[in-house]
Protein backbone atom coordinates (compact mmCIF):
# COMPACT_ATOMS: atom_id res chain seq x y z
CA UNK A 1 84.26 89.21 119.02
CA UNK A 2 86.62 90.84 121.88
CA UNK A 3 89.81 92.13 120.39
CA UNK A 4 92.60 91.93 123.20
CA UNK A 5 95.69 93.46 123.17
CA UNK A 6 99.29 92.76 124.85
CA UNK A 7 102.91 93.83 124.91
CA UNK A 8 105.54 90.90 123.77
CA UNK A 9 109.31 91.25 124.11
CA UNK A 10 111.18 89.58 121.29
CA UNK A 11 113.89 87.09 122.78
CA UNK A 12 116.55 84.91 121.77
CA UNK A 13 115.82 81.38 120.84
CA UNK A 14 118.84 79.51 119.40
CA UNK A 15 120.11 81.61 116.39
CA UNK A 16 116.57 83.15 115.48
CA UNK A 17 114.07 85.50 117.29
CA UNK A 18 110.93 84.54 118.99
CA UNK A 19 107.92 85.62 120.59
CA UNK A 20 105.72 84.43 123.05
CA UNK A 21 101.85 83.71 122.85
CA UNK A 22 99.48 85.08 124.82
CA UNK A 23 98.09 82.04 127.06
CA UNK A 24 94.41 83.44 126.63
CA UNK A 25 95.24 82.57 122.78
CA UNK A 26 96.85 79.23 123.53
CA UNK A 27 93.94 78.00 125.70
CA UNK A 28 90.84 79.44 123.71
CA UNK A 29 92.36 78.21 120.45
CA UNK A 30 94.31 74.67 121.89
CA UNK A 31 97.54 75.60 120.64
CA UNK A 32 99.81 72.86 120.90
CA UNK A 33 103.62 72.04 120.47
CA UNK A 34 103.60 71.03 116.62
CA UNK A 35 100.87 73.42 115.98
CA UNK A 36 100.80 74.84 112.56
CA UNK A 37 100.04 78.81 111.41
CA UNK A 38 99.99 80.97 108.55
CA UNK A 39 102.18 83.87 109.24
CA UNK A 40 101.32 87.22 107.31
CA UNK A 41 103.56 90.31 107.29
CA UNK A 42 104.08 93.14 105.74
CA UNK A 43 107.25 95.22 105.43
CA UNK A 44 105.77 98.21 107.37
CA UNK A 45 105.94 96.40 110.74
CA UNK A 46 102.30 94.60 110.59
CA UNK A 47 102.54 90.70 111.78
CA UNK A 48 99.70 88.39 111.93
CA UNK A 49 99.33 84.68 113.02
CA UNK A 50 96.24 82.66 112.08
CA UNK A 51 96.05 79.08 113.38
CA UNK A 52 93.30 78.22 110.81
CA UNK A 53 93.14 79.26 106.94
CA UNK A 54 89.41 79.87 106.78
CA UNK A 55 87.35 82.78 105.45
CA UNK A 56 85.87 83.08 108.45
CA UNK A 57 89.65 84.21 110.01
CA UNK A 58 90.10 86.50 107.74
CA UNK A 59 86.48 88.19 108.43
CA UNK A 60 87.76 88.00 112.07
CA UNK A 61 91.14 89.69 110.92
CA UNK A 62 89.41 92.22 109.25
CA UNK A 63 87.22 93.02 112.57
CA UNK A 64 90.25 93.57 114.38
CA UNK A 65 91.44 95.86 111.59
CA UNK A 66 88.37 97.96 111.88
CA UNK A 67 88.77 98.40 115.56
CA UNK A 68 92.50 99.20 115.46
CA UNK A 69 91.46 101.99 113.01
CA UNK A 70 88.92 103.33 115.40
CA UNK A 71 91.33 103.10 118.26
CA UNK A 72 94.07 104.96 115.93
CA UNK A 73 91.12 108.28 115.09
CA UNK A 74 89.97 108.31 119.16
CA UNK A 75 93.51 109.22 119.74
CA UNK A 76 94.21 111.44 117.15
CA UNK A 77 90.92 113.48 118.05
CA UNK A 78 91.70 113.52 121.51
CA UNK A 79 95.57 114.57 120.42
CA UNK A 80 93.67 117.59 118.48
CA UNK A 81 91.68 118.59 121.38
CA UNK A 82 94.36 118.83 123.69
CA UNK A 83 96.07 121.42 120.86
């Protein structure tokens, strides 16, 4: 599974916050006005949206995790090497 990555500025909508989606997400999953996720946070700045509550999302979720780690230790080795 790809894992894709974007920049979102938060904005003003009414009296609360918002981001926008991604429109790769939108289309690949048909996200819809109405549609329905499971928001999961935590208070050290991680936010995640699922659309579905399935197992299988959170296998996907924790793919994503796994590559975000690897991402994380290529750039503190390459941080080291330029020291």
């Amino acid at each position: 599974m790809p894992v894709f990555e974007s920049s979102r500025k938060v904005q003003v909508f009414g009296s609360s916050l918002a981001l926008t989606l991604p429109a790769l997400f939108v289309k690949a999953n048909e996200v819809e006005k109405g549609s329905v996720g499971k928001v999961y946070y935590g208070l050290d700045g991680v936010l995640v949206v699922s659309l579905v509550d399935d197992p299988r999302a959170r296998e996907g979720l924790m793919e994503i995790i796994d590559k975000l780690n690897a991402d994380c230790m290529k750039k503190r080795e390459g941080e080291k090497s330029v020291k």
